[in-house]
C-alpha atoms as a PDB file:
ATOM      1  CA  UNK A   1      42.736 105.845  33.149  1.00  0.00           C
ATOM      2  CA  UNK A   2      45.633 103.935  33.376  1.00  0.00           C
ATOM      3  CA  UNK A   3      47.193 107.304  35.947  1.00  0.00           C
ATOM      4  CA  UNK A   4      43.898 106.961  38.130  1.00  0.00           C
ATOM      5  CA  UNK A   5      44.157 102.992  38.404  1.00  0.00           C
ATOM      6  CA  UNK A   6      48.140 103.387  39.690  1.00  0.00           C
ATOM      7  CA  UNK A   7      46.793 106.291  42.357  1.00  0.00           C
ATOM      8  CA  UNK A   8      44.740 103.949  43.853  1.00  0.00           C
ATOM      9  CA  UNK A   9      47.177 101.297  44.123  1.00  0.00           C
ATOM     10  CA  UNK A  10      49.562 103.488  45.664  1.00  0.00           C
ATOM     11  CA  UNK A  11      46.815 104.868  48.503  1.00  0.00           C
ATOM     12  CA  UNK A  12      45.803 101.323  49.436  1.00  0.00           C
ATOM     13  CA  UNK A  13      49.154 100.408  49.487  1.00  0.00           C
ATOM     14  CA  UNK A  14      50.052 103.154  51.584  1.00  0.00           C
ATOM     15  CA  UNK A  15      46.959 102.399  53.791  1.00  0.00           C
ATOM     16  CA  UNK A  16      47.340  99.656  54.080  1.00  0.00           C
ATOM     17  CA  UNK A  17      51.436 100.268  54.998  1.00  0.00           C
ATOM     18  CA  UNK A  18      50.233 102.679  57.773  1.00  0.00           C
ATOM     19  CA  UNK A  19      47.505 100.368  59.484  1.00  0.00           C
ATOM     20  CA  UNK A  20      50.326  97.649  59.874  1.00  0.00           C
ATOM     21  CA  UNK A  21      52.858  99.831  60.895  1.00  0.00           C
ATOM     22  CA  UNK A  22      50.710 101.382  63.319  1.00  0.00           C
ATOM     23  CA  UNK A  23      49.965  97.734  64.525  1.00  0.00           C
ATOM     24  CA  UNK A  24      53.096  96.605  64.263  1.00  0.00           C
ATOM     25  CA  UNK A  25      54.107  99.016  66.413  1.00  0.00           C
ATOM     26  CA  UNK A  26      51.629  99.411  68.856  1.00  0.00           C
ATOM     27  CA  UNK A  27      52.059  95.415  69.478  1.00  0.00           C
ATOM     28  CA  UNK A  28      55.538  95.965  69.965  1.00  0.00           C
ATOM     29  CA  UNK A  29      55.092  98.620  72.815  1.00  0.00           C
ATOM     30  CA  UNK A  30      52.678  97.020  74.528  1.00  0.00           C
ATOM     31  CA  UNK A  31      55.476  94.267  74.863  1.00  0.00           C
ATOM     32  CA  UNK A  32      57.714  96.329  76.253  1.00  0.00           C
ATOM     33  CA  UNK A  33      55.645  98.014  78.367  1.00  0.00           C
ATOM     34  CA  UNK A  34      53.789  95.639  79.765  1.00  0.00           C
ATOM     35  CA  UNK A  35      57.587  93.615  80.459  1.00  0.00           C
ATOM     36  CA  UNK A  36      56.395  90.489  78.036  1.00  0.00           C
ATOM     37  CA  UNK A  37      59.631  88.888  77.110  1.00  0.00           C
ATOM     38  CA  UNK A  38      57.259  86.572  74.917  1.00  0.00           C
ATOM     39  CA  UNK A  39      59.373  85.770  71.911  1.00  0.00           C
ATOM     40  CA  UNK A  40      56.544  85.129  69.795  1.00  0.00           C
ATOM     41  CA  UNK A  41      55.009  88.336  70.532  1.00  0.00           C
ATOM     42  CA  UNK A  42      58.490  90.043  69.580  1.00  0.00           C
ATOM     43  CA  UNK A  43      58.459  87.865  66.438  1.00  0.00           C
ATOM     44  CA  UNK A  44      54.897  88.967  65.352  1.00  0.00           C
ATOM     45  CA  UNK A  45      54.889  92.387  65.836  1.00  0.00           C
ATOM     46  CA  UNK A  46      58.561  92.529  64.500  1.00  0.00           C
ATOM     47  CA  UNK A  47      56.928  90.312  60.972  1.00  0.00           C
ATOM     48  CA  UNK A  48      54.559  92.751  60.599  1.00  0.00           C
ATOM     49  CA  UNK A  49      56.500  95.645  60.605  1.00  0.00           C
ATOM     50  CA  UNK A  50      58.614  94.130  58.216  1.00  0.00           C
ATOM     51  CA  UNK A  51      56.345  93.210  55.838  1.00  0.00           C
ATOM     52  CA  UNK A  52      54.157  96.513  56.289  1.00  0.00           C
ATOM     53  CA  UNK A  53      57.569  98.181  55.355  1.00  0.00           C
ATOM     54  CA  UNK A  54      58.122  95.636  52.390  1.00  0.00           C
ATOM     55  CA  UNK A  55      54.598  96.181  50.982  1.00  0.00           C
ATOM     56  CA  UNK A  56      55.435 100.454  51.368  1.00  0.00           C
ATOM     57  CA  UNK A  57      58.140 100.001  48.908  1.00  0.00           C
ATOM     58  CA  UNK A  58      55.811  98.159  46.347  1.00  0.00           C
ATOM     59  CA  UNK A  59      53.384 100.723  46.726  1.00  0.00           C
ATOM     60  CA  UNK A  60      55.591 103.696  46.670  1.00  0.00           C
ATOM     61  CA  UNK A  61      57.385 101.928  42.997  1.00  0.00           C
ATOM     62  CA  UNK A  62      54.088 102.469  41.768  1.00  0.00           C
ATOM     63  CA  UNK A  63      54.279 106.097  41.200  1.00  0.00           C
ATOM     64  CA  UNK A  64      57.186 105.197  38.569  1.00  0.00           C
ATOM     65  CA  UNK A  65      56.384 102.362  37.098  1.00  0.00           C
ATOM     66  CA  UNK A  66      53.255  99.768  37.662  1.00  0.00           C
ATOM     67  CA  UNK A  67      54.746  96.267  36.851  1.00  0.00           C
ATOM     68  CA  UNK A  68      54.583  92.800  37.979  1.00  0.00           C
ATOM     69  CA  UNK A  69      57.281  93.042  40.891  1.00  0.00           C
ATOM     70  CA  UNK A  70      55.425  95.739  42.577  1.00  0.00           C
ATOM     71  CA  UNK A  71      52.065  94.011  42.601  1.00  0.00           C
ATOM     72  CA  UNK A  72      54.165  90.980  43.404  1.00  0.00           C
ATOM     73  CA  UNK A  73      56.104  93.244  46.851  1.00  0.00           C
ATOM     74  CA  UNK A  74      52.130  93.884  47.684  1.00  0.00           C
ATOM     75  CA  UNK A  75      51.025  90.389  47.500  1.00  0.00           C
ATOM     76  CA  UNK A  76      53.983  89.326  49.648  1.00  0.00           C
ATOM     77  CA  UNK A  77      53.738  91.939  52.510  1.00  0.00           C
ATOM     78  CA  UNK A  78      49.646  90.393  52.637  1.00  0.00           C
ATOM     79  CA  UNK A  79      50.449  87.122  52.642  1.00  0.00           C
ATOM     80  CA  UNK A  80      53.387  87.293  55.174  1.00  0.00           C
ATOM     81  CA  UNK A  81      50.845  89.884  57.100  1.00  0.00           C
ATOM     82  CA  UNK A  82      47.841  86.943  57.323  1.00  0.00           C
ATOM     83  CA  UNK A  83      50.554  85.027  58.537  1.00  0.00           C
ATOM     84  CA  UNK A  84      51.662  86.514  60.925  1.00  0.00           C
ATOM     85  CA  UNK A  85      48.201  87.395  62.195  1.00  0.00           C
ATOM     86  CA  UNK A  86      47.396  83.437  62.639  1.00  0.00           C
ATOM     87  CA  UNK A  87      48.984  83.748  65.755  1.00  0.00           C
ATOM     88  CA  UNK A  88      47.608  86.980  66.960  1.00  0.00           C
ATOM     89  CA  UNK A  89      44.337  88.725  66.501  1.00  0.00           C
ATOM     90  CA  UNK A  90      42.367  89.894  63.166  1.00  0.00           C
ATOM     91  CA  UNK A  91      43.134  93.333  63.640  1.00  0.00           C
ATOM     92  CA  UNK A  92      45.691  92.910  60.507  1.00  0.00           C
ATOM     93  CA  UNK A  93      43.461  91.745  58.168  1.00  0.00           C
ATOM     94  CA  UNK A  94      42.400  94.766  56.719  1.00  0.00           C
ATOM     95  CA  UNK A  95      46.203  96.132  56.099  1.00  0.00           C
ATOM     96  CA  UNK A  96      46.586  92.599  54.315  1.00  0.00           C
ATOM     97  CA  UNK A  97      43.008  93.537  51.971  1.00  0.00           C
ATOM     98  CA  UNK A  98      44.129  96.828  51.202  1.00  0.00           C
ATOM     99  CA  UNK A  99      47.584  95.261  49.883  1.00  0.00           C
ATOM    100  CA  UNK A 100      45.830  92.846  47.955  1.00  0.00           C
ATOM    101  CA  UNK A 101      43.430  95.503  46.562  1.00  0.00           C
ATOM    102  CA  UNK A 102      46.365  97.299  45.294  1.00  0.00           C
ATOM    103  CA  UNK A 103      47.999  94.230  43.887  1.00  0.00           C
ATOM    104  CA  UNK A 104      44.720  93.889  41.975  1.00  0.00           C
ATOM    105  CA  UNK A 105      44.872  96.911  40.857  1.00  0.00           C
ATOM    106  CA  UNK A 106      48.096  96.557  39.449  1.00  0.00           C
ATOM    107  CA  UNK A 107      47.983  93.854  37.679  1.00  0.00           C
ATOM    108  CA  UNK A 108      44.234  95.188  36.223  1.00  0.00           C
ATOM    109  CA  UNK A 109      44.850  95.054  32.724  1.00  0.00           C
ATOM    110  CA  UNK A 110      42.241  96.249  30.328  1.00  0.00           C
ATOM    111  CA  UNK A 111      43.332  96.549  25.814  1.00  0.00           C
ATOM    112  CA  UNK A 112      40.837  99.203  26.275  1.00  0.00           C
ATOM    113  CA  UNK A 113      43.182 101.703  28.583  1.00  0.00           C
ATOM    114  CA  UNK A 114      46.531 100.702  26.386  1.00  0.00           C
ATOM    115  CA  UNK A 115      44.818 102.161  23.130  1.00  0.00           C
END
């Protein structure tokens, strides 16, 4: 059980990766091709990137070991993803769930599976 419970951390942390990349990055061409020199748009789209990438790496450390600095990578990338999306629109709030589902999932700990 233990196998099956780091699986799913890994896909929603790789969801949720690819839903804020893909954000991320469509924010970021829409600035430059719509010529919006906005520096807080650069800085948003830029922070979620970042932190889409940062929350990839705690998901992808799953597959080798499931510990607390993984779940911990995954709980940073959603926080610093909500925050970034209080000065934009909601769309990022479901990469920022499926990092904290996979956190969760993580640091699920049951006596039951360690027998």
């Amino acid at each position: 059980m233990v196998a099956t419970r780091r699986s799913a951390a890994l896909w929603f942390g790789l969801l949720g990766a690819i839903w804020g990349l893909f954000l991320g990055g469509l924010l970021l061409a829409l600035a430059l091709l719509g010529r919006i020199w906005d520096a807080r748009l650069w800085a948003i789209s830029v922070g979620i990137i970042v932190f889409s990438i940062l929350g990839l790496v705690g998901a992808l450390r799953v597959i080798k070991r499931g510990d607390m600095f993984n779940a911990g990578l995954m709980i940073l990338a959603g926080v610093g993803i909500l925050i970034s999306i209080l000065f934009t629109s909601p769309l990022s709030v479901p990469s920022a769930l499926l990092f904290f589902i996979g956190a969760a999932l993580i640091l699920l700990k049951k006596d039951s599976f360690n027998e």
